[in-house]
Protein backbone atom coordinates (compact mmCIF):
# COMPACT_ATOMS: atom_id res chain seq x y z
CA UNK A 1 112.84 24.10 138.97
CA UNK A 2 113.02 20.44 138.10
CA UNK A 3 110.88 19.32 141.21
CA UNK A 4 108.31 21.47 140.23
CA UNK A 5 108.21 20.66 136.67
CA UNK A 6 107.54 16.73 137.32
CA UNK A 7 105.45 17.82 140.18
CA UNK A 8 103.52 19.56 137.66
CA UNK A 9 103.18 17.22 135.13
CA UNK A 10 102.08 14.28 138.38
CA UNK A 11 98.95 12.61 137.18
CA UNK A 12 96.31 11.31 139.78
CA UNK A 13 97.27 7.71 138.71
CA UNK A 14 101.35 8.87 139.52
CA UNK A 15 100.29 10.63 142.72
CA UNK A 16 98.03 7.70 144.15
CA UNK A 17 100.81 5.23 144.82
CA UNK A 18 103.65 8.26 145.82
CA UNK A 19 105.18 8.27 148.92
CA UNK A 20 104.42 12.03 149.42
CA UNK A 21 100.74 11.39 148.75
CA UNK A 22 99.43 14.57 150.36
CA UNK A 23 102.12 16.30 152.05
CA UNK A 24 103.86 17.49 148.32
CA UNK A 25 103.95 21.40 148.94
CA UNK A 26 104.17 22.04 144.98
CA UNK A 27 101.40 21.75 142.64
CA UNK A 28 98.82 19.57 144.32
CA UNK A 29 96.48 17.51 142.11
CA UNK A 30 92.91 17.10 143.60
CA UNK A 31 92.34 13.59 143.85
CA UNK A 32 88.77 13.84 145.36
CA UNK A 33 86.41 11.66 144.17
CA UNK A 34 83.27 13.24 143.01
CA UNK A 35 80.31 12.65 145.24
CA UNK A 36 76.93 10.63 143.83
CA UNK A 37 75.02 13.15 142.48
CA UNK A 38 72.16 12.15 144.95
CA UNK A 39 73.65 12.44 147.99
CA UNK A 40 74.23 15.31 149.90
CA UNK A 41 76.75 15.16 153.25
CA UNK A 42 77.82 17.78 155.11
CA UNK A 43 80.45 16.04 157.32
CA UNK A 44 82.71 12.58 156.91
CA UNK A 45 84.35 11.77 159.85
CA UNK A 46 86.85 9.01 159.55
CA UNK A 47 87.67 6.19 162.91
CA UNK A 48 90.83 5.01 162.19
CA UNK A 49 93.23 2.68 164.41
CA UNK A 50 96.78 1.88 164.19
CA UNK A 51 96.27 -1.96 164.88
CA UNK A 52 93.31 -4.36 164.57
CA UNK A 53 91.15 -5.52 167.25
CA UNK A 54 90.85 -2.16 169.72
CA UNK A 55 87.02 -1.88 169.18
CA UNK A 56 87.02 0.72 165.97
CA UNK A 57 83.86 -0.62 164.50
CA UNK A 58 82.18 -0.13 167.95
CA UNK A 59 83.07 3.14 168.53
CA UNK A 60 81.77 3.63 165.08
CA UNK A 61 78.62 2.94 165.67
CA UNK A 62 78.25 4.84 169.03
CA UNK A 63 79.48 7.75 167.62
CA UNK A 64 76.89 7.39 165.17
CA UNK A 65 74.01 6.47 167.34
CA UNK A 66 74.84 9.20 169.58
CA UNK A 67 74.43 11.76 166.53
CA UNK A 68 71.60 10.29 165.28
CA UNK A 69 70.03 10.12 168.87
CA UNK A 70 70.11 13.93 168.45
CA UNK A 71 68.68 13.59 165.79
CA UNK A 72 70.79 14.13 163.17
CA UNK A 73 70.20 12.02 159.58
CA UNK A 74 73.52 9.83 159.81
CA UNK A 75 75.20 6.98 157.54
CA UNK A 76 78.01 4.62 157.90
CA UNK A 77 80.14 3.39 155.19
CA UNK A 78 81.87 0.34 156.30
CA UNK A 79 85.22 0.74 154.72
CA UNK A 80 86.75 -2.31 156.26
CA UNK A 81 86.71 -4.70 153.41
CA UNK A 82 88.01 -7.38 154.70
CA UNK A 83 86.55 -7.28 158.16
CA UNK A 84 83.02 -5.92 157.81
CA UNK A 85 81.01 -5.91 161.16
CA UNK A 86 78.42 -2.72 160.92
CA UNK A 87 75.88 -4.51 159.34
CA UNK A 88 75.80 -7.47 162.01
CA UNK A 89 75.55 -5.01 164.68
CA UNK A 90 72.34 -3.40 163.32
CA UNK A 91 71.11 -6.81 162.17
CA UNK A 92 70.78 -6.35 158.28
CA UNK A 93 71.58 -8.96 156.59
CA UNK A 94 69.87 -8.12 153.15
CA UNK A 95 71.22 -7.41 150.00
CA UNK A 96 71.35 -3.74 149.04
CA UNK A 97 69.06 -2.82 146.11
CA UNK A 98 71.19 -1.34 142.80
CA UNK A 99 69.36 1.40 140.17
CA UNK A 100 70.44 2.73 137.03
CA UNK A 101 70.76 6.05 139.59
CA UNK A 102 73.30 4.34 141.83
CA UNK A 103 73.03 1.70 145.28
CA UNK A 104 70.93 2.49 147.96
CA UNK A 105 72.27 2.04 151.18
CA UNK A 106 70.39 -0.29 153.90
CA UNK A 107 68.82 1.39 156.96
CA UNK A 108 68.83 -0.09 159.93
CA UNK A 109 65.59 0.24 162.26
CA UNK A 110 66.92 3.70 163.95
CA UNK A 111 66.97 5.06 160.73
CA UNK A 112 70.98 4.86 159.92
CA UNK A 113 71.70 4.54 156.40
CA UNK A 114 74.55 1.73 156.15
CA UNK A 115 76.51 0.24 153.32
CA UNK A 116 79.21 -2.45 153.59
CA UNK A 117 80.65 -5.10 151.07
CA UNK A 118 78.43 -7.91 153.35
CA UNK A 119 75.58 -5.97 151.54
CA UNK A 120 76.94 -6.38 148.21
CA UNK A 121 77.36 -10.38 148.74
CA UNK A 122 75.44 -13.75 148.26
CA UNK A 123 76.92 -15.08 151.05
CA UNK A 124 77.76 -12.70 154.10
CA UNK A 125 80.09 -15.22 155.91
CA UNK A 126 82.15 -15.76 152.31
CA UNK A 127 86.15 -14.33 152.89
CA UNK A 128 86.87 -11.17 150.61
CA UNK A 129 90.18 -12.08 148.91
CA UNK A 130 91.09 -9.30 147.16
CA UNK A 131 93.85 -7.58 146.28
CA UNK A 132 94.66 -3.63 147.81
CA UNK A 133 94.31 -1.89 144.64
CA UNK A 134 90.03 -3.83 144.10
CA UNK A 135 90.01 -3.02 147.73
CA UNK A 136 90.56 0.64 147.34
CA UNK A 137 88.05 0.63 144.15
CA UNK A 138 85.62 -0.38 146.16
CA UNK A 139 85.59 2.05 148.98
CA UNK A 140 85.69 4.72 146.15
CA UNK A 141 82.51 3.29 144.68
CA UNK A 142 80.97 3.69 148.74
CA UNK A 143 81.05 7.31 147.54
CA UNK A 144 80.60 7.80 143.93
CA UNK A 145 78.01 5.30 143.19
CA UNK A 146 76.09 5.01 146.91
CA UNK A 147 73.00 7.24 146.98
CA UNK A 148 73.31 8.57 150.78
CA UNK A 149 70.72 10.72 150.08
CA UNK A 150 70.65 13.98 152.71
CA UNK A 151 72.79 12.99 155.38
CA UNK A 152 74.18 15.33 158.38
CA UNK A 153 77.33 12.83 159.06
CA UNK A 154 79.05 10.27 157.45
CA UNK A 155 81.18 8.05 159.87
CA UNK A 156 83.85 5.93 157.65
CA UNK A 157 84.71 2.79 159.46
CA UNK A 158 88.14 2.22 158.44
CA UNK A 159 90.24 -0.62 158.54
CA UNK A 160 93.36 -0.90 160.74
CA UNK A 161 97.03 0.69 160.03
CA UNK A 162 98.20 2.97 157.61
CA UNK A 163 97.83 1.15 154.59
CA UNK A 164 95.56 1.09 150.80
CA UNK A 165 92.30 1.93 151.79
CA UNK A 166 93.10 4.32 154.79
CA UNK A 167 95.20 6.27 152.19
CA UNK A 168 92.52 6.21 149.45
CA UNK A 169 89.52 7.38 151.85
CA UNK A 170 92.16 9.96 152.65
CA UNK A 171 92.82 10.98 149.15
CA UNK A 172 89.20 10.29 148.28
CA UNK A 173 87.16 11.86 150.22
CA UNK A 174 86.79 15.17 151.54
CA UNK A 175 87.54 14.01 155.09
CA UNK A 176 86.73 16.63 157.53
CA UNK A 177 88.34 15.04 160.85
CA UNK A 178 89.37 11.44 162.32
CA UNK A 179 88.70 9.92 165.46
CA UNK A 180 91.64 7.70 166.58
CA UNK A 181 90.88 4.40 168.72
CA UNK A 182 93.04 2.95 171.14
CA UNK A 183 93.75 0.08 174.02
CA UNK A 184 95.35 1.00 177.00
CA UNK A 185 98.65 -1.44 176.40
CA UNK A 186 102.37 -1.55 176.78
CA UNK A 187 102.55 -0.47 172.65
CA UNK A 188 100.24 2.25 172.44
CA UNK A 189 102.48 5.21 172.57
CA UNK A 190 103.39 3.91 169.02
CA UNK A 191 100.70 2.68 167.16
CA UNK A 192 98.79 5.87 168.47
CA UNK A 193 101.58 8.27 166.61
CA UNK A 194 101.75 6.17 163.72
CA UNK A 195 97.52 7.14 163.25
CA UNK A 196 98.26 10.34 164.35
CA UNK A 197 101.06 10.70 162.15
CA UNK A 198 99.39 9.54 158.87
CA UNK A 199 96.51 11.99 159.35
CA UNK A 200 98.86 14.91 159.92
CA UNK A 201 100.77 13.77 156.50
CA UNK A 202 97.35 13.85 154.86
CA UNK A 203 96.34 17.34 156.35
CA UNK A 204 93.40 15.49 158.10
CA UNK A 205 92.37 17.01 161.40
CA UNK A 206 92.58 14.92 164.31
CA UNK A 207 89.74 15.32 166.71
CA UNK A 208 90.85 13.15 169.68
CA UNK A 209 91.44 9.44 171.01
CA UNK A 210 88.91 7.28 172.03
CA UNK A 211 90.19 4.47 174.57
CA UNK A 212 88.55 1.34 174.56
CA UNK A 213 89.03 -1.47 177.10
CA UNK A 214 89.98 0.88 179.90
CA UNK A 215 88.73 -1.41 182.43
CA UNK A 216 86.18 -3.52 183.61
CA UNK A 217 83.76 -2.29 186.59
CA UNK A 218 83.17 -5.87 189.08
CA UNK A 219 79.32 -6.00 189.05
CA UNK A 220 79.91 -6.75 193.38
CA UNK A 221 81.96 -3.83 194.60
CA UNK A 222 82.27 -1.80 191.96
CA UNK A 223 85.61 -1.65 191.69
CA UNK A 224 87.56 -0.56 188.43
CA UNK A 225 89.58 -3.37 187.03
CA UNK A 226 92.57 -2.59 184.50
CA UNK A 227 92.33 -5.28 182.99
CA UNK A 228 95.49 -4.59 180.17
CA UNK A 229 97.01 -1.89 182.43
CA UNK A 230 97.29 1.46 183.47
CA UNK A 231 96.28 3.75 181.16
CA UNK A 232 98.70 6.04 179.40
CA UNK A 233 95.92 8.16 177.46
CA UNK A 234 95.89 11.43 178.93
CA UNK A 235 99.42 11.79 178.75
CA UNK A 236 99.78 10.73 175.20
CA UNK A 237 96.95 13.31 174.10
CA UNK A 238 98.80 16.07 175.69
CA UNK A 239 101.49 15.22 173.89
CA UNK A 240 100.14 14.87 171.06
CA UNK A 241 98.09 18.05 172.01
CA UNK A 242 94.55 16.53 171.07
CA UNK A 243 91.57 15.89 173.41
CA UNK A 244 90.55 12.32 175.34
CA UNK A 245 87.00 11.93 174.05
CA UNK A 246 85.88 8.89 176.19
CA UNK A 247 87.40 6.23 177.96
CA UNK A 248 85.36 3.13 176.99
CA UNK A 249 85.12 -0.02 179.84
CA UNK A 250 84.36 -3.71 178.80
CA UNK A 251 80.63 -3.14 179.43
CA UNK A 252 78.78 -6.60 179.29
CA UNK A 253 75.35 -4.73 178.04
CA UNK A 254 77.32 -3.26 174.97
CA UNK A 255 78.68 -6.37 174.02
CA UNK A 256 75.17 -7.68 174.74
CA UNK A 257 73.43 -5.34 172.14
CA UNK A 258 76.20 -6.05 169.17
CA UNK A 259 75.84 -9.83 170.16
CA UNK A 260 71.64 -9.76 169.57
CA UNK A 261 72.47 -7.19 166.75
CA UNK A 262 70.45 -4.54 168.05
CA UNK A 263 72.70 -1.81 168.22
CA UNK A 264 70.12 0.90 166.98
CA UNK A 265 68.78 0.26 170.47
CA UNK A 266 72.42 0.54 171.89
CA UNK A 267 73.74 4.13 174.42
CA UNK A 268 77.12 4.77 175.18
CA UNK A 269 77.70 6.86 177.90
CA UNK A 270 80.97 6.79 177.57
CA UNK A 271 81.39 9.15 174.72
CA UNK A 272 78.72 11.50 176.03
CA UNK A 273 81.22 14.47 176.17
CA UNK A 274 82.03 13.80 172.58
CA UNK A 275 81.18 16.70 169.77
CA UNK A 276 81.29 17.54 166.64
């Protein structure tokens, strides 16, 4: 009786920063964030990572191309802070454009409608030093004040781990599924259940593991180079009981196309099986 009096008298403030956050089985407060009133999106699909540098923002984007290669109206808010990279790849480098309405997001020449804190600043190449708690504002503000307009999917480019801002997105936004992304290296097993486990916690579905870095093909033989190792990817999904949707290579004309920024141009094959 106790527990479910406090739980009943949690506030959203109380509930943000508790270490149940979304798995308390009482009275559950709704913490979404209302949407801008001029947007309208029918699915946000989170990529999330349990460590940094696995290639989340690039899988990001290809899931994103891919969708909007079928020609589906897609936007990506770039919720990595800290580390912003969308906009590069697509090559905008302008300043989004503010109304008494609400921002407008930037579209890149494919027609994906981006926004990303490097949009927001003077100086793209200036360090973010901010604190978790202006961090987490910020993302929130991606959705309240950001005028997607009509958009089919929503890919949320999250930063790595478990920590602030993948919690508020979580708590946020109505979050219909994840994507986890992964290397093929000795720690995987972990950092891979750690992403896993977070979503479960948060009653996010997860819809499969992406592996990046899987190998490198030589350009003479043809030969598949594991380059960090065997993989371990197949038998951690079936463990895990979710689906493999692509084992991504080091492929020298993807890294070409996010080098010249052109990644509206950009295919994946890798991910072709992948849907939503």
């Amino acid at each position: 009786m106790a527990e479910e009096q406090k739980t009943a008298g949690c506030s959203e403030e109380s509930c943000a920063s508790c270490a149940s956050a979304g798995t308390c089985t009482s009275k559950k407060v709704d913490m979404h964030e209302p949407m801008n009133m001029y947007s309208s999106i029918k699915k946000v699909i989170g990529v999330v990572s349990g460590k940094g540098g696995v290639g989340k923002s690039l899988v990001t984007a290809s899931l994103a191309r891919m969708m909007r290669a079928k020609g589906y109206n897609v936007g990506i808010m770039d919720a990595d802070i800290t580390g912003p990279s969308i906009p590069k790849m697509y090559g905008l480098h302008e300043m989004a454009v503010g109304t008494e309405q609400g921002i407008l997001p930037c579209e890149a020449a494919d027609g994906t409608k981006i926004m990303s804190v490097n949009l927001l600043l003077e100086d793209e190449e200036a360090p973010v030093i901010w604190r978790g708690p202006v961090i987490a504002g910020v993302v929130k503000q991606f959705w309240t004040d950001v005028m997607w307009g009509d958009l089919d999917y929503l890919f949320v480019d999250m930063p790595p781990g478990t920590g602030d801002v993948p919690l508020t997105v979580f708590q946020s936004l109505p979050v219909d599924g994840v994507v986890i992304v992964t290397s093929p290296q000795d720690l995987v097993q972990m950092i891979v259940k750690k992403a896993y486990g977070m979503a479960k916690q948060m009653n996010i579905p997860v819809l499969g593991i992406v592996e990046n870095y899987s190998y490198v093909k030589c350009p003479d033989c043809g030969k598949e180079i594991k380059v960090f190792g065997e993989s371990h990817i197949d038998e951690i999904a079936a463990d895990l009981n979710v689906p493999v949707l692509g084992k991504m290579p080091l492929d020298p004309a993807i890294a070409q196309m996010v080098e010249e920024e052109k990644f509206s141009e950009a295919e994946n094959p890798y991910l072709e099986g992948f849907e939503l």
